[in-house]
PDB file of N, CA and C in Angstrom:
ATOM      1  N   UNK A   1      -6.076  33.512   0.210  1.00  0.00           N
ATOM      2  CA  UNK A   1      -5.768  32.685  -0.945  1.00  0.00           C
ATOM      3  C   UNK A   1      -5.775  31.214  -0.515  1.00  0.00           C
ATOM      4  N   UNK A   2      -6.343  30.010  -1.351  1.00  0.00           N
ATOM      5  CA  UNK A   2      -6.191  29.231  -0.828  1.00  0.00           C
ATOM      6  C   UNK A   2      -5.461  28.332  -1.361  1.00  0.00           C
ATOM      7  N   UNK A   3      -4.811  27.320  -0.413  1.00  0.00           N
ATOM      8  CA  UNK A   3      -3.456  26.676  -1.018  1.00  0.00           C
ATOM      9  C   UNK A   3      -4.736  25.257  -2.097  1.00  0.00           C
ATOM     10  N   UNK A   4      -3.568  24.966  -3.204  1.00  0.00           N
ATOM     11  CA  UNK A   4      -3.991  23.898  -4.156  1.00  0.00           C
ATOM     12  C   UNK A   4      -2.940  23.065  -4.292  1.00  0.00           C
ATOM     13  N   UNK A   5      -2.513  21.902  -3.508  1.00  0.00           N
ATOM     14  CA  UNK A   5      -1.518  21.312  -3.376  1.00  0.00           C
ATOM     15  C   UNK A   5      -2.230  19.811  -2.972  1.00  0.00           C
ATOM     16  N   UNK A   6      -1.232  19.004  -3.250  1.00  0.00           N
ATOM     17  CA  UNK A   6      -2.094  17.452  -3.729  1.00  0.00           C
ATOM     18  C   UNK A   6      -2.831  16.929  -2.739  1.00  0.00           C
ATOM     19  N   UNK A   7      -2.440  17.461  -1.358  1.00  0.00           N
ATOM     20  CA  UNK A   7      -3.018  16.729  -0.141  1.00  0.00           C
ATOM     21  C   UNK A   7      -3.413  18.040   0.672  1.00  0.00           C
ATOM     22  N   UNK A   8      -3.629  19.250   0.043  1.00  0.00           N
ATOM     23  CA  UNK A   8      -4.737  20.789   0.638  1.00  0.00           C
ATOM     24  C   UNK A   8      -5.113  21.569  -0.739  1.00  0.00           C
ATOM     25  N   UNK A   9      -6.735  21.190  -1.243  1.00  0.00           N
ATOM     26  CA  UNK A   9      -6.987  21.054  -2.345  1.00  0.00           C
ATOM     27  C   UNK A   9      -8.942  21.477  -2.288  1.00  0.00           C
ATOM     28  N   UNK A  10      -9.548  22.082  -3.057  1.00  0.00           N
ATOM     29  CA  UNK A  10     -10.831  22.029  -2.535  1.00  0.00           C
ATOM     30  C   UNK A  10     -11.238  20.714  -2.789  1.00  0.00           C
ATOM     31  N   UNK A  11     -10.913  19.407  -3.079  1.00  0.00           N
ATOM     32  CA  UNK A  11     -11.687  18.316  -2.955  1.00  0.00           C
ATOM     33  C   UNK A  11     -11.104  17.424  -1.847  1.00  0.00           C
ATOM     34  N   UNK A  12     -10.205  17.520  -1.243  1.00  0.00           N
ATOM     35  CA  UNK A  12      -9.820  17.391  -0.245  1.00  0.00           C
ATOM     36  C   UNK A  12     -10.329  17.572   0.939  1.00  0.00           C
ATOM     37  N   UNK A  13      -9.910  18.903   0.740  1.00  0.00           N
ATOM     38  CA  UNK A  13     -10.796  20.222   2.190  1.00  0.00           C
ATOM     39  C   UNK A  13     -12.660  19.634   2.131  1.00  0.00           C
ATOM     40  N   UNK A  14     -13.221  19.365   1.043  1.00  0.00           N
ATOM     41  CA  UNK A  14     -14.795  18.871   0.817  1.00  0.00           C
ATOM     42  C   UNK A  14     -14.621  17.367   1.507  1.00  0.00           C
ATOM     43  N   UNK A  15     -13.813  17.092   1.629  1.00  0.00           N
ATOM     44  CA  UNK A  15     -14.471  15.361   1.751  1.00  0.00           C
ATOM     45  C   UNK A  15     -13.870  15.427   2.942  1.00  0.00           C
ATOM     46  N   UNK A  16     -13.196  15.966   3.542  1.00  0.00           N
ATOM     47  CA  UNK A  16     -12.434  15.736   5.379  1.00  0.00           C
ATOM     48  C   UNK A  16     -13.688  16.788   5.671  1.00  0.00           C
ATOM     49  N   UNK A  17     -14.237  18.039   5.185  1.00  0.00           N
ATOM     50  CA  UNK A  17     -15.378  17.961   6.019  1.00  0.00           C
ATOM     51  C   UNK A  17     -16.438  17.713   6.189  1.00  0.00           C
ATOM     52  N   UNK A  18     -16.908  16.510   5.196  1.00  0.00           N
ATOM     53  CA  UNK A  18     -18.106  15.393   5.243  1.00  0.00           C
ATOM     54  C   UNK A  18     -17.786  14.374   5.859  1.00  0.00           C
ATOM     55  N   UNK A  19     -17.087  13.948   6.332  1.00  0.00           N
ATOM     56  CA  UNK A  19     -16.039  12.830   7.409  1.00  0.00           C
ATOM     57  C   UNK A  19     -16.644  13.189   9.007  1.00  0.00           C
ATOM     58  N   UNK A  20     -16.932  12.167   9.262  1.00  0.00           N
ATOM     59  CA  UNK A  20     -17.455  12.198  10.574  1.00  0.00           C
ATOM     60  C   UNK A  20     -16.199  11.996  11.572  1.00  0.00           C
ATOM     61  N   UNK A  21     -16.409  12.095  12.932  1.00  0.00           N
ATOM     62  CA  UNK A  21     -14.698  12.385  13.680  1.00  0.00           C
ATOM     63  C   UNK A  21     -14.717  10.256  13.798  1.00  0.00           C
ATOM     64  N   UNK A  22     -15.307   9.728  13.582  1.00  0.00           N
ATOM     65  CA  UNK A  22     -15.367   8.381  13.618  1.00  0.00           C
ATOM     66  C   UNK A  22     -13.894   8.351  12.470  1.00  0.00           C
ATOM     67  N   UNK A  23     -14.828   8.920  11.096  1.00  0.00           N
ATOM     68  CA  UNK A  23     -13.830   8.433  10.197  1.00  0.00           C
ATOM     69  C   UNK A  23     -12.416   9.089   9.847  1.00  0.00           C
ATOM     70  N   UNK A  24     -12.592  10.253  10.475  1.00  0.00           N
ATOM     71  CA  UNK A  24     -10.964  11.049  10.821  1.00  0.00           C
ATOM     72  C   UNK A  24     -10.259  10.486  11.327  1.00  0.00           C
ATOM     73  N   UNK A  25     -11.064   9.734  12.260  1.00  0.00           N
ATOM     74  CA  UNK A  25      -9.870   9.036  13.807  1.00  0.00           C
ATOM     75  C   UNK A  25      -9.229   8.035  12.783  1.00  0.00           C
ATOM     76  N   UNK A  26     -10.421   7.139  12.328  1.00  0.00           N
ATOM     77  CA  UNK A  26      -9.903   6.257  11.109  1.00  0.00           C
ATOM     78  C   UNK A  26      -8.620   6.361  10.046  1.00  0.00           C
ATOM     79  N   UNK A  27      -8.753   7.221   9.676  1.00  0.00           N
ATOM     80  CA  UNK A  27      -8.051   7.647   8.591  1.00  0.00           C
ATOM     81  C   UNK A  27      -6.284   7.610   9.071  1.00  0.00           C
ATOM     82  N   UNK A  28      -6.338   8.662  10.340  1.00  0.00           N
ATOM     83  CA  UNK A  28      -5.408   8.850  11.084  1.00  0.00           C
ATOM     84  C   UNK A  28      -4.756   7.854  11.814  1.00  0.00           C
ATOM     85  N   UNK A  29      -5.347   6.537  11.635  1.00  0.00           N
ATOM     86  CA  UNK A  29      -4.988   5.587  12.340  1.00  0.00           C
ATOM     87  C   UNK A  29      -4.292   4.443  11.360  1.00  0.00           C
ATOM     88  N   UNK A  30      -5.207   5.212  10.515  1.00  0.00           N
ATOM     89  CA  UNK A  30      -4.631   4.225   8.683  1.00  0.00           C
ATOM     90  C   UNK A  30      -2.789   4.734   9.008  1.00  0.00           C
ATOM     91  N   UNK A  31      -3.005   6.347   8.704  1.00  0.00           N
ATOM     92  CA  UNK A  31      -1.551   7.044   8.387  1.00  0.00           C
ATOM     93  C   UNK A  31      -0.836   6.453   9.107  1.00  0.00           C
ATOM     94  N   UNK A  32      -1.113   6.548  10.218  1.00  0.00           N
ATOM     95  CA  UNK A  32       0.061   6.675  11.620  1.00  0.00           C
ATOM     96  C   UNK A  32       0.639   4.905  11.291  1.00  0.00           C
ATOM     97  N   UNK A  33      -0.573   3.899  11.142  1.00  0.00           N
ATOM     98  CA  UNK A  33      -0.165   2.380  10.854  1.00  0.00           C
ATOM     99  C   UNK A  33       0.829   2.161   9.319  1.00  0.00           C
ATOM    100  N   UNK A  34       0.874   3.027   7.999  1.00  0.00           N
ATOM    101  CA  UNK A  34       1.103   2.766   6.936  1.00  0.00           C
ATOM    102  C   UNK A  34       2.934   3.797   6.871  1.00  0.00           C
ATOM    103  N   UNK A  35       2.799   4.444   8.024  1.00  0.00           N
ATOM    104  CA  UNK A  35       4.793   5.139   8.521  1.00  0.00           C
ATOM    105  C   UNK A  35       5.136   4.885   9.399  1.00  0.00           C
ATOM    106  N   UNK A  36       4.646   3.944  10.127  1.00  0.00           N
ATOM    107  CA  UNK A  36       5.332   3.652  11.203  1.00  0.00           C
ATOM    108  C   UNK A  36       6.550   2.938  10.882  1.00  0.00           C
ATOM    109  N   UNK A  37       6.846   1.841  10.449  1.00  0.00           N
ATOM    110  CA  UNK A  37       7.655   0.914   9.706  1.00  0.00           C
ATOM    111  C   UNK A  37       8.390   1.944   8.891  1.00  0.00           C
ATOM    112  N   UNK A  38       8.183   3.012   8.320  1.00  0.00           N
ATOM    113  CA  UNK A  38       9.245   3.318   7.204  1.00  0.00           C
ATOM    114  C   UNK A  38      10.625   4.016   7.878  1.00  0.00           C
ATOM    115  N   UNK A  39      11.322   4.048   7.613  1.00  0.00           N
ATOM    116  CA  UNK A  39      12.500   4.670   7.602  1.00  0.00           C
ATOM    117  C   UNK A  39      13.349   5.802   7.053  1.00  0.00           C
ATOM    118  N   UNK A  40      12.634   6.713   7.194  1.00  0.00           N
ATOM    119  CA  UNK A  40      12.765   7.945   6.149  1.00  0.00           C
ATOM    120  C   UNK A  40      14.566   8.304   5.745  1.00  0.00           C
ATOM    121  N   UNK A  41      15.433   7.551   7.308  1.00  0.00           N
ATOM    122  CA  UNK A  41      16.927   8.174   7.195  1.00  0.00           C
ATOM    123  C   UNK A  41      17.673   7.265   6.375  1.00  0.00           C
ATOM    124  N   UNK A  42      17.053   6.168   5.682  1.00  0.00           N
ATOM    125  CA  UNK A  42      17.875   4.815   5.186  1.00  0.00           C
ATOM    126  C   UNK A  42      17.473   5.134   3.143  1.00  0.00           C
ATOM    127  N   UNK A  43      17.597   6.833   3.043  1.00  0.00           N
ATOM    128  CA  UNK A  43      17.470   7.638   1.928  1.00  0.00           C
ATOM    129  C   UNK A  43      18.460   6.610   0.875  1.00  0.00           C
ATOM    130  N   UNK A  44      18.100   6.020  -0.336  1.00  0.00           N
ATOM    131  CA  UNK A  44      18.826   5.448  -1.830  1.00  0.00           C
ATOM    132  C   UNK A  44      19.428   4.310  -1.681  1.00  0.00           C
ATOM    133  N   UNK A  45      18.816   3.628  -0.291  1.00  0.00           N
ATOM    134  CA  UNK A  45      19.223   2.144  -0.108  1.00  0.00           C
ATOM    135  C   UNK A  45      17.853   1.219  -0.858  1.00  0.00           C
ATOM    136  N   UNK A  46      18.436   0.555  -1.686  1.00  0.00           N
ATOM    137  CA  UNK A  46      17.580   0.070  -2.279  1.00  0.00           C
ATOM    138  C   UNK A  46      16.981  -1.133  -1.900  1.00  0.00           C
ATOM    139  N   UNK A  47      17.801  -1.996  -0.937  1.00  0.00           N
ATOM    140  CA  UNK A  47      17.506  -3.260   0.008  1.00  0.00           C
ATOM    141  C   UNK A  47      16.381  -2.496   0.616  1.00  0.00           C
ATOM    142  N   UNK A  48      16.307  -1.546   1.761  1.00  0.00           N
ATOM    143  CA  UNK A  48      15.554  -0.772   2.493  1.00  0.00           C
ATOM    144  C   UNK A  48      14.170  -0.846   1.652  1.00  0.00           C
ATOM    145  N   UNK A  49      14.033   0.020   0.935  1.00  0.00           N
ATOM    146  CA  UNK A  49      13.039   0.346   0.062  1.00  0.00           C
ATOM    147  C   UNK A  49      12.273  -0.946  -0.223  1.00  0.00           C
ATOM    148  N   UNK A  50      13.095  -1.851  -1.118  1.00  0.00           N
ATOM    149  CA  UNK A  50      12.178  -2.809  -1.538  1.00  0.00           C
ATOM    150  C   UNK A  50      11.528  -3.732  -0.133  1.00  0.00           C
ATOM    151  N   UNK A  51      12.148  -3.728   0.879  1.00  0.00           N
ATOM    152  CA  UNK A  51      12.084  -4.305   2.024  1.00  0.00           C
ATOM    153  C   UNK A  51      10.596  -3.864   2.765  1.00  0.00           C
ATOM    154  N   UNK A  52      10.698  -2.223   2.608  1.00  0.00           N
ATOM    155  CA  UNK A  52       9.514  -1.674   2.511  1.00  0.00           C
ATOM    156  C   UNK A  52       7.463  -2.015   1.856  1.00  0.00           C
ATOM    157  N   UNK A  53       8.553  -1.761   0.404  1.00  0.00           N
ATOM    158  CA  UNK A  53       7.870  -2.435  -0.452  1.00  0.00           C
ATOM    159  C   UNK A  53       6.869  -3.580   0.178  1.00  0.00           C
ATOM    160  N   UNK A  54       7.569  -4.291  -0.037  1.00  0.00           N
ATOM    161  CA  UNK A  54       7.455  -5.618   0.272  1.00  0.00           C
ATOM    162  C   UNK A  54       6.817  -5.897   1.452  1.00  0.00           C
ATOM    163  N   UNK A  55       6.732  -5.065   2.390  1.00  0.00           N
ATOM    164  CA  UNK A  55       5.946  -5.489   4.087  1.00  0.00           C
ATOM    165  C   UNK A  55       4.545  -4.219   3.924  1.00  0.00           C
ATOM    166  N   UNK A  56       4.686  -3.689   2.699  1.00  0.00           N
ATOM    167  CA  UNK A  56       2.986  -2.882   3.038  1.00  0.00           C
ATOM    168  C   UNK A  56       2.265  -3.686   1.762  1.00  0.00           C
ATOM    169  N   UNK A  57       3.408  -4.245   0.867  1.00  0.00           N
ATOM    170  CA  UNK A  57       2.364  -5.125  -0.207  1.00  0.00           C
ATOM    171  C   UNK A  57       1.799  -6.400   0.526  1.00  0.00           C
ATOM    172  N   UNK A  58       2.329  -6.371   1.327  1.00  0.00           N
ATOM    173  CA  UNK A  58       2.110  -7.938   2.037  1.00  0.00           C
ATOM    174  C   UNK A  58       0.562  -7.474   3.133  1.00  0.00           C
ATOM    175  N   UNK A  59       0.894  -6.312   3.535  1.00  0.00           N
ATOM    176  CA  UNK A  59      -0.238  -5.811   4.554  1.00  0.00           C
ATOM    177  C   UNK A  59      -1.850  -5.734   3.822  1.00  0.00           C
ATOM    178  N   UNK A  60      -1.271  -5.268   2.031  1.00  0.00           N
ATOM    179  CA  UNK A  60      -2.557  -4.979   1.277  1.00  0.00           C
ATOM    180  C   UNK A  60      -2.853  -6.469   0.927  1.00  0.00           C
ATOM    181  N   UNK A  61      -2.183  -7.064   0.854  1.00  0.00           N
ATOM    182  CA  UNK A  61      -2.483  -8.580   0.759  1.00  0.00           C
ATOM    183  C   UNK A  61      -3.427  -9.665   1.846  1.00  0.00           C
ATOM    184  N   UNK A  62      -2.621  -8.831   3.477  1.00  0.00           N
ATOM    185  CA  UNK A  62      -3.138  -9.404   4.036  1.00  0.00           C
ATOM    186  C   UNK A  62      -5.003  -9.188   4.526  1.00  0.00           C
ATOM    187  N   UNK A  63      -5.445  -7.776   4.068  1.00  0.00           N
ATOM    188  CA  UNK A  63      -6.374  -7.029   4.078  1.00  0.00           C
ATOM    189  C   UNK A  63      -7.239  -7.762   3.346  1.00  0.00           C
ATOM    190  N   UNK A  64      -6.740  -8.469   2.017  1.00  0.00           N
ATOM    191  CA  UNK A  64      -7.903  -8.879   1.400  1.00  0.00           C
ATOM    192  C   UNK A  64      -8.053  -8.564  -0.141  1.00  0.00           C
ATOM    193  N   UNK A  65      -6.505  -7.983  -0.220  1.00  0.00           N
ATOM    194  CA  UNK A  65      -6.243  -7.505  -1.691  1.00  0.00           C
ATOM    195  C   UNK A  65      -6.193  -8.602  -2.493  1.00  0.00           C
ATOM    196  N   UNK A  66      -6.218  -8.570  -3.598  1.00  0.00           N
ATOM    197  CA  UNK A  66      -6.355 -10.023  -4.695  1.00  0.00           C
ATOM    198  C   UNK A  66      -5.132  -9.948  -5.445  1.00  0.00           C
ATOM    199  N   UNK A  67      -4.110 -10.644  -5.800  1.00  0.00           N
ATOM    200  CA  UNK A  67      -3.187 -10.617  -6.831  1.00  0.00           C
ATOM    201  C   UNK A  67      -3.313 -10.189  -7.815  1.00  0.00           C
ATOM    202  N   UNK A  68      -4.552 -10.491  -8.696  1.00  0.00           N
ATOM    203  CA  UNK A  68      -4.246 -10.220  -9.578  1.00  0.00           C
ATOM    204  C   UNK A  68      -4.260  -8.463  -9.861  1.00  0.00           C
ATOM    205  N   UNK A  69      -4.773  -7.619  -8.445  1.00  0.00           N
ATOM    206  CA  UNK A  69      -4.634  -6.557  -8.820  1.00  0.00           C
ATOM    207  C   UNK A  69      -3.267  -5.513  -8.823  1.00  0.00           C
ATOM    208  N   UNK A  70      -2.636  -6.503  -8.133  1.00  0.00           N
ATOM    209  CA  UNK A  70      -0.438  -5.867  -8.072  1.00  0.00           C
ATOM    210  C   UNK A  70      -0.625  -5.706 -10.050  1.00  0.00           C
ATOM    211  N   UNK A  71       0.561  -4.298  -9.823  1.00  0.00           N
ATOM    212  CA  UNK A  71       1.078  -4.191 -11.426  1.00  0.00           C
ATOM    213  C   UNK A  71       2.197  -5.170 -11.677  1.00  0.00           C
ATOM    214  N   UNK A  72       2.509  -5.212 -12.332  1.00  0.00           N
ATOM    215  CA  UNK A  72       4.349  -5.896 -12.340  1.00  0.00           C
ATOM    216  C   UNK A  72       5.516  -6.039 -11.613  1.00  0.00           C
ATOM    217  N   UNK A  73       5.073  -4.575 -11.835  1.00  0.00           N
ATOM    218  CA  UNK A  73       6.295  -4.083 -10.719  1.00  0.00           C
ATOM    219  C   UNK A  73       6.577  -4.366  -9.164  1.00  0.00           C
ATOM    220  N   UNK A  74       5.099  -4.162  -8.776  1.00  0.00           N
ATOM    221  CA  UNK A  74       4.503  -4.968  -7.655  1.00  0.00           C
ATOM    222  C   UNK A  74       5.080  -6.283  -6.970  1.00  0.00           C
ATOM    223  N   UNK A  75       4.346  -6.985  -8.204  1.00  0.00           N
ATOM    224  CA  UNK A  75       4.641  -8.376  -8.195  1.00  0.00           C
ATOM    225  C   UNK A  75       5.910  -8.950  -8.353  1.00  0.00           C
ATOM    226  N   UNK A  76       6.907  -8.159  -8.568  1.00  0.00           N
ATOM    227  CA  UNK A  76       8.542  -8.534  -8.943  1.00  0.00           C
ATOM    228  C   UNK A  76       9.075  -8.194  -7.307  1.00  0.00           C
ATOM    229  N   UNK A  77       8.633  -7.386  -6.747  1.00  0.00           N
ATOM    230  CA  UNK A  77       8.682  -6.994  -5.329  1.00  0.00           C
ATOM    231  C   UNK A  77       8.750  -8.014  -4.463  1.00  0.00           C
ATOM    232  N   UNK A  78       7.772  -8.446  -4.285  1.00  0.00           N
ATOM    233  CA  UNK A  78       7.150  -9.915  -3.912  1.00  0.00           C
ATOM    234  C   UNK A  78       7.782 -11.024  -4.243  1.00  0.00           C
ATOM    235  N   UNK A  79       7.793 -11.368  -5.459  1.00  0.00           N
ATOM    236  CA  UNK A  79       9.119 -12.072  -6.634  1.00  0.00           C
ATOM    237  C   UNK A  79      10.568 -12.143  -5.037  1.00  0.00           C
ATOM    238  N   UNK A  80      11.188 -11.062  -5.656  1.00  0.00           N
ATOM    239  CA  UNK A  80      12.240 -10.674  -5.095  1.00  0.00           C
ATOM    240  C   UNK A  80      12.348 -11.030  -3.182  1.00  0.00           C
ATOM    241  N   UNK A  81      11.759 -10.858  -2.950  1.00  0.00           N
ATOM    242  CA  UNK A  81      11.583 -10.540  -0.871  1.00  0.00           C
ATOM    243  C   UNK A  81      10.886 -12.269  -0.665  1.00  0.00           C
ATOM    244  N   UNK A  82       9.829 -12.632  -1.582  1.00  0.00           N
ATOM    245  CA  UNK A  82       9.534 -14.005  -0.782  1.00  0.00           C
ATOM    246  C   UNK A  82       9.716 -15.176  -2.132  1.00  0.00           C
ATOM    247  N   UNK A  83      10.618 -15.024  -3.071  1.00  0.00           N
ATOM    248  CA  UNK A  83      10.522 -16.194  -4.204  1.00  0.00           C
ATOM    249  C   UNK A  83       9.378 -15.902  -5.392  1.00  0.00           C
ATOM    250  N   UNK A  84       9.369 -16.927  -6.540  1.00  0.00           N
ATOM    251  CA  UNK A  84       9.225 -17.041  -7.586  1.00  0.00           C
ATOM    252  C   UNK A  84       7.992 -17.324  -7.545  1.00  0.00           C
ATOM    253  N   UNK A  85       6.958 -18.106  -5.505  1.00  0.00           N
ATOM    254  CA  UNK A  85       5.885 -18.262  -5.679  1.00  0.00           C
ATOM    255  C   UNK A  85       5.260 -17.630  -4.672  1.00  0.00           C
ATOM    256  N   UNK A  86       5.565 -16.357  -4.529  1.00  0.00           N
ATOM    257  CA  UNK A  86       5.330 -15.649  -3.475  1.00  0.00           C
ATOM    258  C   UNK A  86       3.896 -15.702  -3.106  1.00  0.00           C
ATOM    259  N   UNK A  87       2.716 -16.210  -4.112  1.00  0.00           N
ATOM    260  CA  UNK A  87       1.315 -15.989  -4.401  1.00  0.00           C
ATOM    261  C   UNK A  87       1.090 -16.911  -3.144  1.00  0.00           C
ATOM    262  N   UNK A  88       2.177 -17.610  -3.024  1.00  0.00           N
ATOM    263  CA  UNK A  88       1.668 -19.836  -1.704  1.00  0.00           C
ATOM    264  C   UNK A  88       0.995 -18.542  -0.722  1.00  0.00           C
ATOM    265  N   UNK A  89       2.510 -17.903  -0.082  1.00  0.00           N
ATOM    266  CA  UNK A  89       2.507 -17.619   1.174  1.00  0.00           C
ATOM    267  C   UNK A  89       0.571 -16.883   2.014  1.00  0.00           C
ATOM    268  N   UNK A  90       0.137 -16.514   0.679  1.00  0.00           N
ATOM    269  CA  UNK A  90      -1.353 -16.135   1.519  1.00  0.00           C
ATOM    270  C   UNK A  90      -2.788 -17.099   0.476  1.00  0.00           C
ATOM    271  N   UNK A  91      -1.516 -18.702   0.085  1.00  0.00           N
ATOM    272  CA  UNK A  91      -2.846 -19.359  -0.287  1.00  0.00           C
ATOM    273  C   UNK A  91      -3.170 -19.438  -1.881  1.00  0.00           C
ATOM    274  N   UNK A  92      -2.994 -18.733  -2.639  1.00  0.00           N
ATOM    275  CA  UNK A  92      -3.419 -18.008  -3.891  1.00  0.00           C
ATOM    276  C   UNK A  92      -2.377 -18.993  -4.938  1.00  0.00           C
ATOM    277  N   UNK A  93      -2.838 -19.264  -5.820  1.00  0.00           N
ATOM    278  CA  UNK A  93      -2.261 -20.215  -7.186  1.00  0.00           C
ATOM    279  C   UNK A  93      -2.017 -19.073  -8.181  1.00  0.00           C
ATOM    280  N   UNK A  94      -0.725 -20.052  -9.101  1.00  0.00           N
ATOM    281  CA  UNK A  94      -0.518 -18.926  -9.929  1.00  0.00           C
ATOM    282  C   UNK A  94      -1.285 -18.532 -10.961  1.00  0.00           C
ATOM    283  N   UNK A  95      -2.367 -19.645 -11.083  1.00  0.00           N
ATOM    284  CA  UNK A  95      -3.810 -18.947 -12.084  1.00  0.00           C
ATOM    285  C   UNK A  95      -4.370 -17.580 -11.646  1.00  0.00           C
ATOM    286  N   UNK A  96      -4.357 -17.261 -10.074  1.00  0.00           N
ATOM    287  CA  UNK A  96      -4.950 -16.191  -9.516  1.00  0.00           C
ATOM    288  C   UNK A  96      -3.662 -14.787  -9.542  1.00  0.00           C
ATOM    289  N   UNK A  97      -3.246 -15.109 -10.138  1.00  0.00           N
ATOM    290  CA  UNK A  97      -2.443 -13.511 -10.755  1.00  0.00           C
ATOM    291  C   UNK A  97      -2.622 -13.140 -12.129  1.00  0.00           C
ATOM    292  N   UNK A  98      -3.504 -13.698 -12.994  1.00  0.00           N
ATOM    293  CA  UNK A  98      -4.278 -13.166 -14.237  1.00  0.00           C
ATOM    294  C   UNK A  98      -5.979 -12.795 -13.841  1.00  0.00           C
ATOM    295  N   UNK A  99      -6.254 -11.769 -13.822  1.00  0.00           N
ATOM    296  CA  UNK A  99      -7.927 -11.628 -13.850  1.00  0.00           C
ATOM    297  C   UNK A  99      -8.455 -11.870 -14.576  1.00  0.00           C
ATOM    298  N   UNK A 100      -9.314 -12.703 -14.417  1.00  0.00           N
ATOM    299  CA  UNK A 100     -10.658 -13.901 -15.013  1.00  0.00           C
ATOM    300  C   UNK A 100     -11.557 -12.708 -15.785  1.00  0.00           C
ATOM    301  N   UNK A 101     -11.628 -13.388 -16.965  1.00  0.00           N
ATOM    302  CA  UNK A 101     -12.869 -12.522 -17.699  1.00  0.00           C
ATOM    303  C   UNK A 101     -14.403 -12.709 -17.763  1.00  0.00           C
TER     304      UNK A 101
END
């Protein structure tokens, strides 16, 4: 029988084995970099969490992510951990948190 669960799934199981061991190693290197930082024992602290928050939004930021693609919620994160113009800290104006049509 085979398991159907969000992360062992047949589209899952299909695309890890079209993955070359290049991009496994990859992947695995993503994971291991995106928990290292977390703190799994600091469970319904909400400082913690947003603290969290806040240092992998900053990582997708630093990658090359664009503002205007954070949701709200996101962006209140950010708000909250670096100020009201959190957009300075990687350069970005507050025109560049609405996407241009």
């Amino acid at each position: 029988m085979s398991k159907n669960t969000l992360w062992d799934n047949a589209m899952v199981r299909n695309a890890k084995a079209n993955m070359s061991k290049e991009d496994i190693k990859q992947y695995k290197k993503i994971g291991e970099q995106f928990y290292k930082d977390m703190d799994f024992q600091r469970k319904n602290n909400i400082d913690s969490i947003i603290q969290e928050s806040a240092s992998y939004l900053s990582s997708l930021l630093n990658s090359g992510l664009l503002p205007h693609n954070l949701n709200k919620d996101e962006k209140r994160v950010l708000r909250e951990i670096y100020s009201d113009k959190w957009y300075e800290k990687w350069g970005y104006t507050e025109k560049d948190l609405k996407k241009s049509e």
